[in-house]
Protein backbone atom coordinates (compact mmCIF):
# COMPACT_ATOMS: atom_id res chain seq x y z
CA UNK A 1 13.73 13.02 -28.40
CA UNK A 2 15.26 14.62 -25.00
CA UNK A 3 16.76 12.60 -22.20
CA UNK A 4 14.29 14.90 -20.11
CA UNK A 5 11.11 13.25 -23.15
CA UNK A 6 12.44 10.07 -22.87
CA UNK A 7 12.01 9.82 -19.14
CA UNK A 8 8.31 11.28 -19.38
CA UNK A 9 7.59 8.77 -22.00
CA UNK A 10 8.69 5.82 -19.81
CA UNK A 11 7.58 6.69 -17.15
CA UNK A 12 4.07 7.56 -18.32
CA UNK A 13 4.23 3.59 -19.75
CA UNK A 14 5.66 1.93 -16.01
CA UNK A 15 2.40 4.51 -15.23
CA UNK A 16 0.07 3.40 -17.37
CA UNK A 17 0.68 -0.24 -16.86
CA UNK A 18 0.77 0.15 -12.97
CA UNK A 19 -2.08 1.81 -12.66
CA UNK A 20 -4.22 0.20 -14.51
CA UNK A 21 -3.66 -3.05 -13.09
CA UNK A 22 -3.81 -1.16 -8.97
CA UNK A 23 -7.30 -0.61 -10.75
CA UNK A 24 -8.46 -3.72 -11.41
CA UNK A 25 -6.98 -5.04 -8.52
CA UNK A 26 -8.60 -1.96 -6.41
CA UNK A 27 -12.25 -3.10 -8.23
CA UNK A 28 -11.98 -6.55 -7.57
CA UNK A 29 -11.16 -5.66 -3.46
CA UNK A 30 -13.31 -3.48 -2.96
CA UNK A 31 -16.10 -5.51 -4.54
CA UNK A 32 -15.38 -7.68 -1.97
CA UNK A 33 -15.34 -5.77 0.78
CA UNK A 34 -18.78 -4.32 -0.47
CA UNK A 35 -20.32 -7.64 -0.84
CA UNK A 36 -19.40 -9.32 2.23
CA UNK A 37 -20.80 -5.80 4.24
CA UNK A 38 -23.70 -5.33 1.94
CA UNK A 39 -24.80 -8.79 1.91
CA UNK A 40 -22.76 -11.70 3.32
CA UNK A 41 -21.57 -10.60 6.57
CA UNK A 42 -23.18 -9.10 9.89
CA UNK A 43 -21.18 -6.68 11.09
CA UNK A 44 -19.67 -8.66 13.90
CA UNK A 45 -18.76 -11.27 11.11
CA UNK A 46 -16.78 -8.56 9.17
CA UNK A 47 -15.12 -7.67 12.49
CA UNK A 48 -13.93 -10.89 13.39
CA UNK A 49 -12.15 -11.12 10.09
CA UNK A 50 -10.77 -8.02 9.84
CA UNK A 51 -9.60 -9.02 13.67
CA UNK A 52 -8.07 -11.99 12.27
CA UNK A 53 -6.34 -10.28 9.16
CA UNK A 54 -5.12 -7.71 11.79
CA UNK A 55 -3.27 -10.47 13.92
CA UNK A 56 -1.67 -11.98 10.76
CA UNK A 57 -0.80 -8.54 9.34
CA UNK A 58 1.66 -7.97 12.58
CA UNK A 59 2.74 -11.49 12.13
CA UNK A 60 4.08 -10.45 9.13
CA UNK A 61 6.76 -8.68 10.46
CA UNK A 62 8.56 -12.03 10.80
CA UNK A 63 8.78 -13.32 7.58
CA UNK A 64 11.36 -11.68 6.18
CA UNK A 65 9.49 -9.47 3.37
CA UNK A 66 12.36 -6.77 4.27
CA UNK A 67 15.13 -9.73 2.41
CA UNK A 68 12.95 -9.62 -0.49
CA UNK A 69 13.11 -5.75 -0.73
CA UNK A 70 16.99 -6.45 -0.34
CA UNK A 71 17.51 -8.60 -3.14
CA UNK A 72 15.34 -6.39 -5.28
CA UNK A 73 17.44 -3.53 -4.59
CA UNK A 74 20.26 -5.85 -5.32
CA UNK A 75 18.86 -7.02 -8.66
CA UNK A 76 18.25 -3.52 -10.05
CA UNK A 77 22.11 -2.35 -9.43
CA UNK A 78 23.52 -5.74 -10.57
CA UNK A 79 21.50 -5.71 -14.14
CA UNK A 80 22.88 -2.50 -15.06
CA UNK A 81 26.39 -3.67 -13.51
CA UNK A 82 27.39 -7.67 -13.40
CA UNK A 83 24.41 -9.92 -14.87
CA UNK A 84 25.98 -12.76 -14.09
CA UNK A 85 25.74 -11.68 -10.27
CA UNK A 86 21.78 -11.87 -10.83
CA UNK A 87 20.50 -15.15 -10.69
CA UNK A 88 22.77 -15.69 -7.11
CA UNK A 89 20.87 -12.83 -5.82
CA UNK A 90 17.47 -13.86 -6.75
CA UNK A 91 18.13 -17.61 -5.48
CA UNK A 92 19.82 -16.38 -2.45
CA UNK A 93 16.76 -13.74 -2.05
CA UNK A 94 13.84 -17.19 -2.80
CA UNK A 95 16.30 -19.19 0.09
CA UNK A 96 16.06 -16.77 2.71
CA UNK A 97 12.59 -15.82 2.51
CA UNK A 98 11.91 -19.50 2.08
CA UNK A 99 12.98 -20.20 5.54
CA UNK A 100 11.87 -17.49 7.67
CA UNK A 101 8.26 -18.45 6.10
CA UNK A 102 8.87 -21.83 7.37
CA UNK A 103 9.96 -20.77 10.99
CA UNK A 104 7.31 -18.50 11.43
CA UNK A 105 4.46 -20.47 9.86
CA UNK A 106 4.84 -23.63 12.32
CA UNK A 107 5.57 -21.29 15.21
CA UNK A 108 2.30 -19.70 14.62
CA UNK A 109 0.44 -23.01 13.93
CA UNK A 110 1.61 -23.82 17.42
CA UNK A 111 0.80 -20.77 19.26
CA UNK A 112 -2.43 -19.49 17.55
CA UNK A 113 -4.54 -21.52 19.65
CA UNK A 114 -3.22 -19.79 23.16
CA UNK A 115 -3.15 -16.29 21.17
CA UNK A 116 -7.10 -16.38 20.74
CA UNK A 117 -7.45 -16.63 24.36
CA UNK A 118 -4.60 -14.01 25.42
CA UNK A 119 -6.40 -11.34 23.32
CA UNK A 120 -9.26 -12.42 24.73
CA UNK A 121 -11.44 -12.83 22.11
CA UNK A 122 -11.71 -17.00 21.31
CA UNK A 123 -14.01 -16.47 18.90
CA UNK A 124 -11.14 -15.58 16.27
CA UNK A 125 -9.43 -19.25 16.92
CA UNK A 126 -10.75 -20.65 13.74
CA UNK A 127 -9.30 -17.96 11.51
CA UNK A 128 -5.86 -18.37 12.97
CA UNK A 129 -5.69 -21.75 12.38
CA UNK A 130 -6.67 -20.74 8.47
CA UNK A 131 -4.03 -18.25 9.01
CA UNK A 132 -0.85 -20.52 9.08
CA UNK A 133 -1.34 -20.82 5.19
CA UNK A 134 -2.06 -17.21 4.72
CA UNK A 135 1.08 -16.73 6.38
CA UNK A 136 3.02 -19.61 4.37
CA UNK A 137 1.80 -18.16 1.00
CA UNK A 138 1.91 -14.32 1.12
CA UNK A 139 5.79 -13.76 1.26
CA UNK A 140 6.06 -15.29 -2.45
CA UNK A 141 3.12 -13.55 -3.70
CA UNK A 142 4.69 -10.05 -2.60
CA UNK A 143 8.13 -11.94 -3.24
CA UNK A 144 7.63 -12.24 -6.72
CA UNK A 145 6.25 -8.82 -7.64
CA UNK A 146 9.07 -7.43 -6.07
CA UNK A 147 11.09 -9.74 -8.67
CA UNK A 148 9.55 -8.16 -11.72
CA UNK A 149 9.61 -4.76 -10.44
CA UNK A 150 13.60 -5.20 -9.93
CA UNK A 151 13.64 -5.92 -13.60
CA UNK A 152 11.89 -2.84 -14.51
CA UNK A 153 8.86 -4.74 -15.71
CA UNK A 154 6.11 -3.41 -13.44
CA UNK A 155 3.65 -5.07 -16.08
CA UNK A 156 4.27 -8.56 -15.05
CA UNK A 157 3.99 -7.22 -11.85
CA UNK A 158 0.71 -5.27 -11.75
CA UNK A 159 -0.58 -8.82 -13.49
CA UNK A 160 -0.17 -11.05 -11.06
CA UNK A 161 -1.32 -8.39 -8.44
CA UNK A 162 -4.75 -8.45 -10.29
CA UNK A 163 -4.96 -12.06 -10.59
CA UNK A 164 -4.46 -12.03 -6.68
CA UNK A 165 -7.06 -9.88 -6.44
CA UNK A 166 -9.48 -11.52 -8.66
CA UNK A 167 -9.14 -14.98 -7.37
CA UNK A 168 -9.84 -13.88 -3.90
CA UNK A 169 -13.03 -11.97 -4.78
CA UNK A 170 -14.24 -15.20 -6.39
CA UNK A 171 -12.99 -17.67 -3.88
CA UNK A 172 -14.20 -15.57 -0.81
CA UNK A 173 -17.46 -14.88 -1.79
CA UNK A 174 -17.80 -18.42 -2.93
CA UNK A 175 -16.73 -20.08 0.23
CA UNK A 176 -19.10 -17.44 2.02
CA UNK A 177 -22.05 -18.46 -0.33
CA UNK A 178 -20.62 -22.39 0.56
CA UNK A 179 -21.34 -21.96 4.19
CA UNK A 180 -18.05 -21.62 5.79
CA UNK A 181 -19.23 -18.00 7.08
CA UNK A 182 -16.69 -15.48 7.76
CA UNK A 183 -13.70 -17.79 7.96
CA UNK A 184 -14.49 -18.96 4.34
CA UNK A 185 -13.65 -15.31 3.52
CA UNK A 186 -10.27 -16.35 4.91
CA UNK A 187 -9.78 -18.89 2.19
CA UNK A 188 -10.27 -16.98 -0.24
CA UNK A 189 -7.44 -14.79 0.28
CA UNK A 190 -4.95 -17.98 0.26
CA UNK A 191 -6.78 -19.06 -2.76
CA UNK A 192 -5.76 -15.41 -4.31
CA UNK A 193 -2.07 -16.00 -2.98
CA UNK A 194 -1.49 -19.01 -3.86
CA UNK A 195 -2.97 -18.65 -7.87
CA UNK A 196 -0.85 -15.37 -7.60
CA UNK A 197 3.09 -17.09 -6.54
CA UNK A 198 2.71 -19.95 -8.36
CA UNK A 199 1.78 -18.48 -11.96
CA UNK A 200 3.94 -15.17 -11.32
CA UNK A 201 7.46 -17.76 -10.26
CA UNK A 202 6.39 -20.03 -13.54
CA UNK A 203 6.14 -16.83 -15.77
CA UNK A 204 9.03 -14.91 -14.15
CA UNK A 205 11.58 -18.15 -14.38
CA UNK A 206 10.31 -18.73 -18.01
CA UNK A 207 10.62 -15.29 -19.04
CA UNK A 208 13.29 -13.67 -17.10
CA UNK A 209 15.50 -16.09 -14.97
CA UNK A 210 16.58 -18.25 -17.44
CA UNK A 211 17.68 -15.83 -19.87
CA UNK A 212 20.27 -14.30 -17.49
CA UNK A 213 24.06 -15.44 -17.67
CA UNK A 214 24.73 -18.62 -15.86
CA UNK A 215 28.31 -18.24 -15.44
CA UNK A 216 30.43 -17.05 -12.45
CA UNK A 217 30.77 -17.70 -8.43
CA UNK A 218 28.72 -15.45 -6.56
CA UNK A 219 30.51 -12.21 -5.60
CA UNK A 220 32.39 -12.80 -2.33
CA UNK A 221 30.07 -11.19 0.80
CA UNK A 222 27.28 -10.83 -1.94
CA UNK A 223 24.59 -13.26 0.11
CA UNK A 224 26.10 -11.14 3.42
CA UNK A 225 25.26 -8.38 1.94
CA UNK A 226 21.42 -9.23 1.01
CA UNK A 227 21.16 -10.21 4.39
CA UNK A 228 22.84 -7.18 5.83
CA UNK A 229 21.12 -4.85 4.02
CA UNK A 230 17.56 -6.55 4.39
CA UNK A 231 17.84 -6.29 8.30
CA UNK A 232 17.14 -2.68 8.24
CA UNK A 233 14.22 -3.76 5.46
CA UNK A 234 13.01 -6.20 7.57
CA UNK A 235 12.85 -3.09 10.66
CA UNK A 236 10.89 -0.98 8.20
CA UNK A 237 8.85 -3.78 6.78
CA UNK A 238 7.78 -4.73 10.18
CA UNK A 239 7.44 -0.85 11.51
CA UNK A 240 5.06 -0.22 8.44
CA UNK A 241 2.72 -3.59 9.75
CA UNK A 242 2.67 -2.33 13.09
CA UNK A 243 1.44 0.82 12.05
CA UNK A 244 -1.19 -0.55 9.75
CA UNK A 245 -2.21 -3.19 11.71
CA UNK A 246 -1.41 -2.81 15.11
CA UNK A 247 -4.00 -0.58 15.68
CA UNK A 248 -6.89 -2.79 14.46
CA UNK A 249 -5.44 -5.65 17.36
CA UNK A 250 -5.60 -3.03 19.92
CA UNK A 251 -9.25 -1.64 18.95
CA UNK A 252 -10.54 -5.58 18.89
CA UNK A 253 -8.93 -6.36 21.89
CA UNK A 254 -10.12 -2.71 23.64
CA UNK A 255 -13.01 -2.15 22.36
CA UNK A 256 -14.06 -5.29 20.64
CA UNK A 257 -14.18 -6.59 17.06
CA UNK A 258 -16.98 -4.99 15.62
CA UNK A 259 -15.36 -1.82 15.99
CA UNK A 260 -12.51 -3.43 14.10
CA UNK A 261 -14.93 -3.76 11.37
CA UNK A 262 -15.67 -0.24 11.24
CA UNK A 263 -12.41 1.00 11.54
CA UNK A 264 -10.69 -1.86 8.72
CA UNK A 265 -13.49 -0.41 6.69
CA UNK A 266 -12.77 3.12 6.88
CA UNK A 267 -8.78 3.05 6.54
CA UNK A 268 -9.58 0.19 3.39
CA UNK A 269 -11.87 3.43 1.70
CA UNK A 270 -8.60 5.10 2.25
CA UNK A 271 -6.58 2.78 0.67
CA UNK A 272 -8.44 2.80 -2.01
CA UNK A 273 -7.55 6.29 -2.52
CA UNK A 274 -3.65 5.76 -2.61
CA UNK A 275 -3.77 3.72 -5.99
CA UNK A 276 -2.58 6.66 -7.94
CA UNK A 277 0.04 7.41 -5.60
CA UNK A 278 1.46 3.37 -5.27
CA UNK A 279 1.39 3.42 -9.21
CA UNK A 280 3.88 6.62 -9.19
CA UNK A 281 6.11 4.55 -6.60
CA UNK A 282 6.75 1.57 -8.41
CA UNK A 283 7.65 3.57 -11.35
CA UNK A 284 9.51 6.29 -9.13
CA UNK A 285 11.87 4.21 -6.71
CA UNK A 286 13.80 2.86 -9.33
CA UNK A 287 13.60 5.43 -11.83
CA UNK A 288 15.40 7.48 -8.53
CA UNK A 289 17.68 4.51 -7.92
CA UNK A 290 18.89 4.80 -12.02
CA UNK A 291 19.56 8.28 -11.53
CA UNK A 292 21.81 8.03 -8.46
CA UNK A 293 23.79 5.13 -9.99
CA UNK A 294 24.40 6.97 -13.31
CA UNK A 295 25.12 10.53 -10.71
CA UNK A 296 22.09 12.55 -12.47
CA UNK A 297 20.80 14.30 -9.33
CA UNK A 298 19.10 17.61 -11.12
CA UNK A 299 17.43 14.89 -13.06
CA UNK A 300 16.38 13.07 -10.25
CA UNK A 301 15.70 16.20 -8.00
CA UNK A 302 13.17 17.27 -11.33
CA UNK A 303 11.47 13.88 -11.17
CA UNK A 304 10.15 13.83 -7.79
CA UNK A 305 9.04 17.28 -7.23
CA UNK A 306 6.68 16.43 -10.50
CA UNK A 307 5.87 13.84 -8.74
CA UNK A 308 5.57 15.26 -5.20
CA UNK A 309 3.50 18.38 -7.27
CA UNK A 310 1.32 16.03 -8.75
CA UNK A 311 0.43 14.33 -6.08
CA UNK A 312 -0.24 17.26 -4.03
CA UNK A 313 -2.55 18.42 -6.50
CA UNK A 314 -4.16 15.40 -6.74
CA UNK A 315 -5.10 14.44 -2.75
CA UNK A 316 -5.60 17.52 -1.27
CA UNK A 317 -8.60 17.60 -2.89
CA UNK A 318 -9.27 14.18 -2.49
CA UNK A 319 -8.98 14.51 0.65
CA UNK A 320 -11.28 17.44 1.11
CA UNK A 321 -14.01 15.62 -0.68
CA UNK A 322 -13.85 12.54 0.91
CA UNK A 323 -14.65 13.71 4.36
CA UNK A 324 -17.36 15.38 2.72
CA UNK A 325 -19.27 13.16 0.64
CA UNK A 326 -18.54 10.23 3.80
CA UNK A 327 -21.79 10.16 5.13
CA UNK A 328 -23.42 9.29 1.93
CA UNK A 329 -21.11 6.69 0.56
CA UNK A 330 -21.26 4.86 3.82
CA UNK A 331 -25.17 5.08 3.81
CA UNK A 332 -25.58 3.59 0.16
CA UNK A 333 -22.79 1.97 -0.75
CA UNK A 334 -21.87 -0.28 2.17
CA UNK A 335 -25.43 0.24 4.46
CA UNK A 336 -26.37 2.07 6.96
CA UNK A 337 -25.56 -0.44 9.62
CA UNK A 338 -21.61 1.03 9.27
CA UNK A 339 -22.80 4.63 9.28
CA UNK A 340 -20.36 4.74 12.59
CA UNK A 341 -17.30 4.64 10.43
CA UNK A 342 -18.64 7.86 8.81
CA UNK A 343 -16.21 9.80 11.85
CA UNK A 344 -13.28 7.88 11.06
CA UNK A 345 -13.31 7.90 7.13
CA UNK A 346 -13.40 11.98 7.76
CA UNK A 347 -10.42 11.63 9.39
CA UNK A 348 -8.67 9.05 7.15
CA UNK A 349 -9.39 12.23 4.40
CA UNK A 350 -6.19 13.40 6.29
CA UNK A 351 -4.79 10.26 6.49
CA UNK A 352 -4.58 9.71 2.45
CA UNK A 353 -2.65 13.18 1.84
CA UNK A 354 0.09 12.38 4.13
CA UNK A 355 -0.07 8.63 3.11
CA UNK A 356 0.27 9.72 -0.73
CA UNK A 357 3.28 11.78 0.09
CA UNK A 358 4.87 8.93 1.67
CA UNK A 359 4.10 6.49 -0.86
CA UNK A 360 6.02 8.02 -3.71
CA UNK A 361 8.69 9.01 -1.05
CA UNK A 362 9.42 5.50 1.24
CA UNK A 363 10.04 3.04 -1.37
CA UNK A 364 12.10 5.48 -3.29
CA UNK A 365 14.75 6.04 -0.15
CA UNK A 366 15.29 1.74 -0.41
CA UNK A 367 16.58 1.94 -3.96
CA UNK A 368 18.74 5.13 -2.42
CA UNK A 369 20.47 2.93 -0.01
CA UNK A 370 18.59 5.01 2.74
CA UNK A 371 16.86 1.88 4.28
CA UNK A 372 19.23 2.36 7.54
CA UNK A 373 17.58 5.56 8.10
CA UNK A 374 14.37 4.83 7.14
CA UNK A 375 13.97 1.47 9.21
CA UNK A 376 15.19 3.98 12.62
CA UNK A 377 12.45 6.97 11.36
CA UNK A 378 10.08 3.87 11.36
CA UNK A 379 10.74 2.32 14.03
CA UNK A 380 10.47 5.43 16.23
CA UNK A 381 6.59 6.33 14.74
CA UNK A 382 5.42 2.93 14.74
CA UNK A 383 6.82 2.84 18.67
CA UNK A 384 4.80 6.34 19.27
CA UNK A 385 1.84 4.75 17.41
CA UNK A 386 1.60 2.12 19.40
CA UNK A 387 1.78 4.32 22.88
CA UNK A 388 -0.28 7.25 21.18
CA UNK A 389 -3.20 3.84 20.39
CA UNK A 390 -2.98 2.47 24.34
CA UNK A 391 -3.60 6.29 25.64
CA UNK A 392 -6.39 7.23 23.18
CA UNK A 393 -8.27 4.26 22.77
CA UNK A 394 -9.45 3.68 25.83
CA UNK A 395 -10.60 7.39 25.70
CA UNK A 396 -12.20 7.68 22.32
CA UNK A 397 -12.34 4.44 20.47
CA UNK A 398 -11.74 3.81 17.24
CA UNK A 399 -11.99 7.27 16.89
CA UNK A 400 -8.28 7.77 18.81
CA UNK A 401 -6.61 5.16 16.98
CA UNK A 402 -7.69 7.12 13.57
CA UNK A 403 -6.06 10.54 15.43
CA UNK A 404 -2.74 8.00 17.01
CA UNK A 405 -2.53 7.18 12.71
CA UNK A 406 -3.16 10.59 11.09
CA UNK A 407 -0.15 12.30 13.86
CA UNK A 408 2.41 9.76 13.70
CA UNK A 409 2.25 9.06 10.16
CA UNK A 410 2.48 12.71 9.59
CA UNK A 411 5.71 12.86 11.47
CA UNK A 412 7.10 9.65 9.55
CA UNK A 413 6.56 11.62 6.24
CA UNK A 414 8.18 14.86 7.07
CA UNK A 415 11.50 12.77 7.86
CA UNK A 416 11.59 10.44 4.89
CA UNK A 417 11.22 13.63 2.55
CA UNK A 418 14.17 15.99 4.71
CA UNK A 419 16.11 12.16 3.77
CA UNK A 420 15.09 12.77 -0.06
CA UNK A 421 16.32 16.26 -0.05
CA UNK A 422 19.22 15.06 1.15
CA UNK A 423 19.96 13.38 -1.72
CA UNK A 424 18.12 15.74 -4.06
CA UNK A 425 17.55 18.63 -3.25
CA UNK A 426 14.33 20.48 -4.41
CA UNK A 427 13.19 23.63 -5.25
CA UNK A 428 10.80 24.12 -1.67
CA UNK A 429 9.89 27.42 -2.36
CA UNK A 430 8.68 26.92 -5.32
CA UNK A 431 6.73 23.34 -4.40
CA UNK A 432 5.28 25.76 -1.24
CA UNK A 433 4.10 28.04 -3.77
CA UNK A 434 2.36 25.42 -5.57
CA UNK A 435 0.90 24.00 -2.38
CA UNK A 436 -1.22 27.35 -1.64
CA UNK A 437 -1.86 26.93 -4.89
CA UNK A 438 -3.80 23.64 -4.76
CA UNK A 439 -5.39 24.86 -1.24
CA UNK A 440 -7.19 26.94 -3.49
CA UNK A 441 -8.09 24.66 -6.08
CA UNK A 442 -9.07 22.37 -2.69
CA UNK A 443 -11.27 24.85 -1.26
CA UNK A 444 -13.10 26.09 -4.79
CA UNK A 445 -14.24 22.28 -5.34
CA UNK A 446 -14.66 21.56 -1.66
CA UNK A 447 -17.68 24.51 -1.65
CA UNK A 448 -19.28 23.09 -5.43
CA UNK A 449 -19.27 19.87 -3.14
CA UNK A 450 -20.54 20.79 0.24
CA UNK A 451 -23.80 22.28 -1.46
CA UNK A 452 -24.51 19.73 -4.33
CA UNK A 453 -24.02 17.02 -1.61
CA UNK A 454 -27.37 18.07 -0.08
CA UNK A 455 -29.50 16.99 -3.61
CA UNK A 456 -27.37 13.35 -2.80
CA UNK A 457 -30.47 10.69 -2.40
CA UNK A 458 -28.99 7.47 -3.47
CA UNK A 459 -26.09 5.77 -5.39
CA UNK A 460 -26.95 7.69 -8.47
CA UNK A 461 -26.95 11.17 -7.07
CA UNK A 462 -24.04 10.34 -5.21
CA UNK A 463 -21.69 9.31 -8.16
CA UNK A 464 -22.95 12.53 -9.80
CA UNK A 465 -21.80 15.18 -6.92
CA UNK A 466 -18.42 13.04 -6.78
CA UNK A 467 -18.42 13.66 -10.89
CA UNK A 468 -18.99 16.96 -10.48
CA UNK A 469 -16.38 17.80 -7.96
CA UNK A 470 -14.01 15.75 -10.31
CA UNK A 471 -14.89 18.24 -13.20
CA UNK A 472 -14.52 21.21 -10.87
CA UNK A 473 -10.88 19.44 -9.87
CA UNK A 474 -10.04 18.68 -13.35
CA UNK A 475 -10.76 22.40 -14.78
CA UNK A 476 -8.79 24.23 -12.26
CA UNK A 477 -5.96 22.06 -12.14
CA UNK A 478 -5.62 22.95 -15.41
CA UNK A 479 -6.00 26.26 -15.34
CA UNK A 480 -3.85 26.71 -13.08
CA UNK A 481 -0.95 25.06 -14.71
CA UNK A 482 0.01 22.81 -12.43
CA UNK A 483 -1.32 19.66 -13.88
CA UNK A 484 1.07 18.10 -16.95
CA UNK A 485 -1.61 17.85 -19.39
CA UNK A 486 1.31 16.35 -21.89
CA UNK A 487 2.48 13.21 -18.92
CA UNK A 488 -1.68 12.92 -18.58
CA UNK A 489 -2.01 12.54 -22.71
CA UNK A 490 0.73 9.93 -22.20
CA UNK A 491 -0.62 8.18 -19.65
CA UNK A 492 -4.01 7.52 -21.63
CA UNK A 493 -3.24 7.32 -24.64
């Protein structure tokens, strides 16, 4: 088998395994968020939470996620180069993220109180004070994934993101169906956490930490160097919040929280979308990170423009047909009393193209050792976000946060792929080539799907026109030649 085989075949595996498990954990979510619109929740109920998940999402900025991306990064170079470095940096890694949780969680406990009635909205008091254990559980659940996927075993990984998933649909809904209302929605998702850290830190010492070499001082300036290294993490970490959250707080506290509801519900469709794309990444960044330790740049440059390619190919024309086939999956999938989000998710059809590029391009530029430059490029879009969301909100709504999203997130992804080139450079003729090419692929499926949409009449009719727009897709993809049929067979079987 060739080196250039080898790497298809394991990364069609990391694939395989990721993906499946972002679609279970994708099923699971958004059976939730369809049950509690559908049936559970009014749509001011739905609001308020997504208000309240909105408020802890920029919260999160605090807690030091960006150290756990550090000692990740630290783990992958020190397995290949000093095991017995490993277990310092994963302790060290635990410590640090184990205190800023801490700090922030009774800070917030003490302050959540006053926050309701700064933003105005008191109504949102009791999911705050639920929201000190959200915050005081999340960090390990991401914590630990990150663990796994720093010892190339995105399986274990992708696991415990599923059981997090899971449990919350379970425990939500129940707690809804318990009478807790909205807030027991709440509980559900530190229900998901907590089943998620504990089992994944039992499995991961069991498996993993206590097979590595326990002999040795730490490195001297090791622990510095997490730390160092994590501050610019911690910058990007908290940029990438602000941008996905920060416009929800400013639409509640605006506009008010059932127009949170709409727009949480529109950007989650879109999320949805990106599960192919986050499975590529957490195969990708460290694949990219392997390369550039072991200097293999053409190999590395040939890895993520079939990446970047497939991609393309794949959410143009996802794109495309989601802002046409919006109307109708609002209508009979979630009900027609959030047929005002139908603007927004035509918008977010942008949104997921320039989000998919990023995906497979942000994580990849941490295992690099370009987080320095990627925690500035952040920090200056999430800053023009947040100015772009003040001067178009008041304006247009929800509606101008969605346009504040789709332009600065655009600009963000331009500059972390000029920071990939950098390091690899690409063939960009040829990838432009290949991007009229899937235009046209975009636009044959996009008219199949603006006509058949008009026979769309229900659920039914509606899974068949998105079908048929997937054969349409599927055939001239590959008749075009720019979908790996061979990495697609190795993915499924």
């Amino acid at each position: 088998m060739t080196s250039e085989e080898s790497v298809r075949e394991r990364m069609a595996s990391g694939l395989k395994v990721s993906f499946v498990s972002q679609v279970l954990y994708v099923v699971a979510n958004a059976g939730l968020i369809v049950v509690l619109t559908r049936y559970l929740l009014t749509p001011e109920g739905y609001g308020l939470l997504s208000f309240a998940l909105s408020i802890l999402g920029v919260t999160q900025l605090f807690l030091g996620l960006g150290l756990a991306k550090s000692g990740a990064r630290f783990v992958t170079e020190y397995i290949e180069s000093d095991e017995t470095q490993v277990r310092h940096i994963v302790r060290t890694t635990l410590l640090y993220v184990g205190v800023a949780t801490v700090v922030v969680s009774v800070v917030f406990w003490a302050v959540g109180g006053r926050l309701a009635g700064l933003l105005g909205r008191p109504a949102v008091e009791p999911f705050l004070a639920v929201g000190v254990g959200y915050l005081a559980l999340y960090p390990f659940a991401i914590a630990v994934r990150l663990l796994f996927n720093a010892f190339n075993r995105v399986e274990w990984s992708g696991v415990f993101r599923t059981v997090d998933g899971v449990v919350r649909f379970v425990f939500a809904a129940g707690f809804v169906l318990a009478g807790f209302g909205a807030v027991g929605a709440l509980y559900g998702y530190l229900a998901g956490f907590l089943v998620s850290a504990v089992l994944g830190l039992v499995v991961f010492y069991r498996r993993f930490y206590r097979s590595l070499p326990t002999g040795g001082d730490p490195e001297s300036g090791l622990r510095r160097r997490i730390a160092r290294y994590g501050v610019p993490l911690t910058v990007t970490s908290g940029a990438d919040v602000l941008d996905k959250r920060v416009d929800m707080v400013l639409v509640g506290v605006l506009v008010n929280p059932v127009a949170v509801g709409y727009y949480t519900l529109a950007k989650q469709i879109a999320d949805f979308a990106i599960v192919p794309a986050r499975s590529i990444d957490t195969t990708l960044a460290p694949r990219l990170g392997e390369r550039k330790a072991s200097d293999q740049g053409q190999s590395a440059s040939r890895i993520y423009e079939s990446a970047l390619r497939h991609v393309l190919l794949l959410y143009v024309p996802a794109g495309v047909g989601l802002a046409l086939v919006a109307e109708p999956t609002i209508r009979y999938v979630f009900g027609a009393n959030y047929l005002d989000a139908v603007p927004l998710v035509q918008l977010f059809g942008v949104l997921i193209v320039i989000d998919a590029v990023n995906q497979i391009t942000t994580n990849s530029l941490d295992y690099l050792g370009r987080g320095r430059e990627r925690a500035i490029a952040n920090g200056g879009t999430s800053v023009a976000n947040f100015v772009l969301n003040l001067l178009l909100i008041p304006a247009f709504g929800a509606l101008g946060a969605a346009v504040a999203t789709v332009v600065t997130h655009a600009g963000y992804t331009v500059i972390n792929v000029s920071y990939i080139y950098r390091e690899f450079p690409f063939r960009v003729r040829r990838l432009l080539f290949e991007s009229g090419v899937v235009v046209g692929i975009s636009a044959g499926m996009g008219a199949i799907v603006y006509y058949a949409r008009t026979f769309v009449s229900g659920l039914p009719s509606l899974l068949a026109v998105i079908a048929l727009g997937g054969a349409v897709w599927a055939a001239l993809a590959v008749y075009s030649g720019l979908l790996d049929t061979r990495l697609v067979e190795s993915v499924l079987s």
